[in-house]
Protein backbone atom coordinates (compact mmCIF):
# COMPACT_ATOMS: atom_id res chain seq x y z
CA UNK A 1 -11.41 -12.84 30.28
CA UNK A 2 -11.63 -10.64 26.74
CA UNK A 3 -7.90 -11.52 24.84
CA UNK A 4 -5.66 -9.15 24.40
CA UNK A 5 -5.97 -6.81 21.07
CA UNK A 6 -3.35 -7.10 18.88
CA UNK A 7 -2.09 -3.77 18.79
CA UNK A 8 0.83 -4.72 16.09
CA UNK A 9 -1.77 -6.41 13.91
CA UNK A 10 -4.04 -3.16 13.97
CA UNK A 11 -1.14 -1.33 13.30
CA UNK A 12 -0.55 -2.44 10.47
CA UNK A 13 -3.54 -2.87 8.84
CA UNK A 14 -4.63 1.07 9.72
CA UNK A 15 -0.68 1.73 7.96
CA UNK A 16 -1.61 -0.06 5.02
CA UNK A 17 -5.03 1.73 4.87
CA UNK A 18 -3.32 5.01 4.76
CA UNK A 19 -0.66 3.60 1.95
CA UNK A 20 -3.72 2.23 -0.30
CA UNK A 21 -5.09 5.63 0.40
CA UNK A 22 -2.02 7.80 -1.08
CA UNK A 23 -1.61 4.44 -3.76
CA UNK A 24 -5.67 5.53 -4.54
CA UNK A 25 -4.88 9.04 -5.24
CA UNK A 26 -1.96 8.50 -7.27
CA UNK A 27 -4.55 6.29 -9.60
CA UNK A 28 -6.88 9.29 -9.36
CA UNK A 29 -4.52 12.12 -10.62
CA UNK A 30 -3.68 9.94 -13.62
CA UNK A 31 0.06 9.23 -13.22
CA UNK A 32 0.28 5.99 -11.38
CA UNK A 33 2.14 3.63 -13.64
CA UNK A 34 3.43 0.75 -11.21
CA UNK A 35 6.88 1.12 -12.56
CA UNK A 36 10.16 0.56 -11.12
CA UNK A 37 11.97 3.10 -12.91
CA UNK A 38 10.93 5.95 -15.58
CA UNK A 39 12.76 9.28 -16.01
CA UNK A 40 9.92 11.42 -15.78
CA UNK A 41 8.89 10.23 -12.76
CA UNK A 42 9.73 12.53 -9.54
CA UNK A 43 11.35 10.84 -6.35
CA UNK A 44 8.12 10.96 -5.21
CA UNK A 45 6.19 9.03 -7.99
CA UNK A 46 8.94 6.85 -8.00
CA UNK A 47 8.62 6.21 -4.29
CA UNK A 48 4.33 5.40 -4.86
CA UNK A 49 4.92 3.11 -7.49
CA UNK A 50 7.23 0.82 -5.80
CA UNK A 51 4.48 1.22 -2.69
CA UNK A 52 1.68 0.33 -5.00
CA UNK A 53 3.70 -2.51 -6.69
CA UNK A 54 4.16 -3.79 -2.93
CA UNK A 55 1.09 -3.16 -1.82
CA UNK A 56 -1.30 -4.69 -5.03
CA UNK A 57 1.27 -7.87 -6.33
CA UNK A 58 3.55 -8.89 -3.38
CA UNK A 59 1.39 -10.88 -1.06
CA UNK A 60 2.28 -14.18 1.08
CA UNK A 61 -0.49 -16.28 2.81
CA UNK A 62 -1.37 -15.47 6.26
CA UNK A 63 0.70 -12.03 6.15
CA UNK A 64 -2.30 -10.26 6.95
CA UNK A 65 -2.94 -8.21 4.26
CA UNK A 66 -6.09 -6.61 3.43
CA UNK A 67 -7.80 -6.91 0.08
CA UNK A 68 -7.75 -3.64 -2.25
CA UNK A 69 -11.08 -1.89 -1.27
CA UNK A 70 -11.32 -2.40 2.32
């Protein structure tokens, strides 16, 4: 008998596909800085740049994560 998927595992990954994606575009228009706090930054900007610090520097073995590109 096949195992089970792991539907929360595939979650995830196809969630943090779609965050590298918006992280991606943000690099592409130019204004993606990675910092925590600037005051020309919108709540939005703000927002991506604490998901791209997450996303490309906080990592912990085994969590899953894929590497930038894929």
């Amino acid at each position: 008998m096949a195992p089970e998927p792991d539907y929360d595992a595939e979650y995830a990954r196809r969630i943090e596909r779609h965050a590298n994606a918006v992280v991606d575009a943000a690099y592409d228009e130019g204004w993606l800085t990675f910092l925590p706090e600037d005051e020309h930054q919108t709540p939005l900007q703000r927002a991506i740049n604490e998901l791209a610090r997450n996303l490309r520097f906080k990592h912990f073995d085994g969590d899953g994560c894929l590497e930038h590109g894929q």
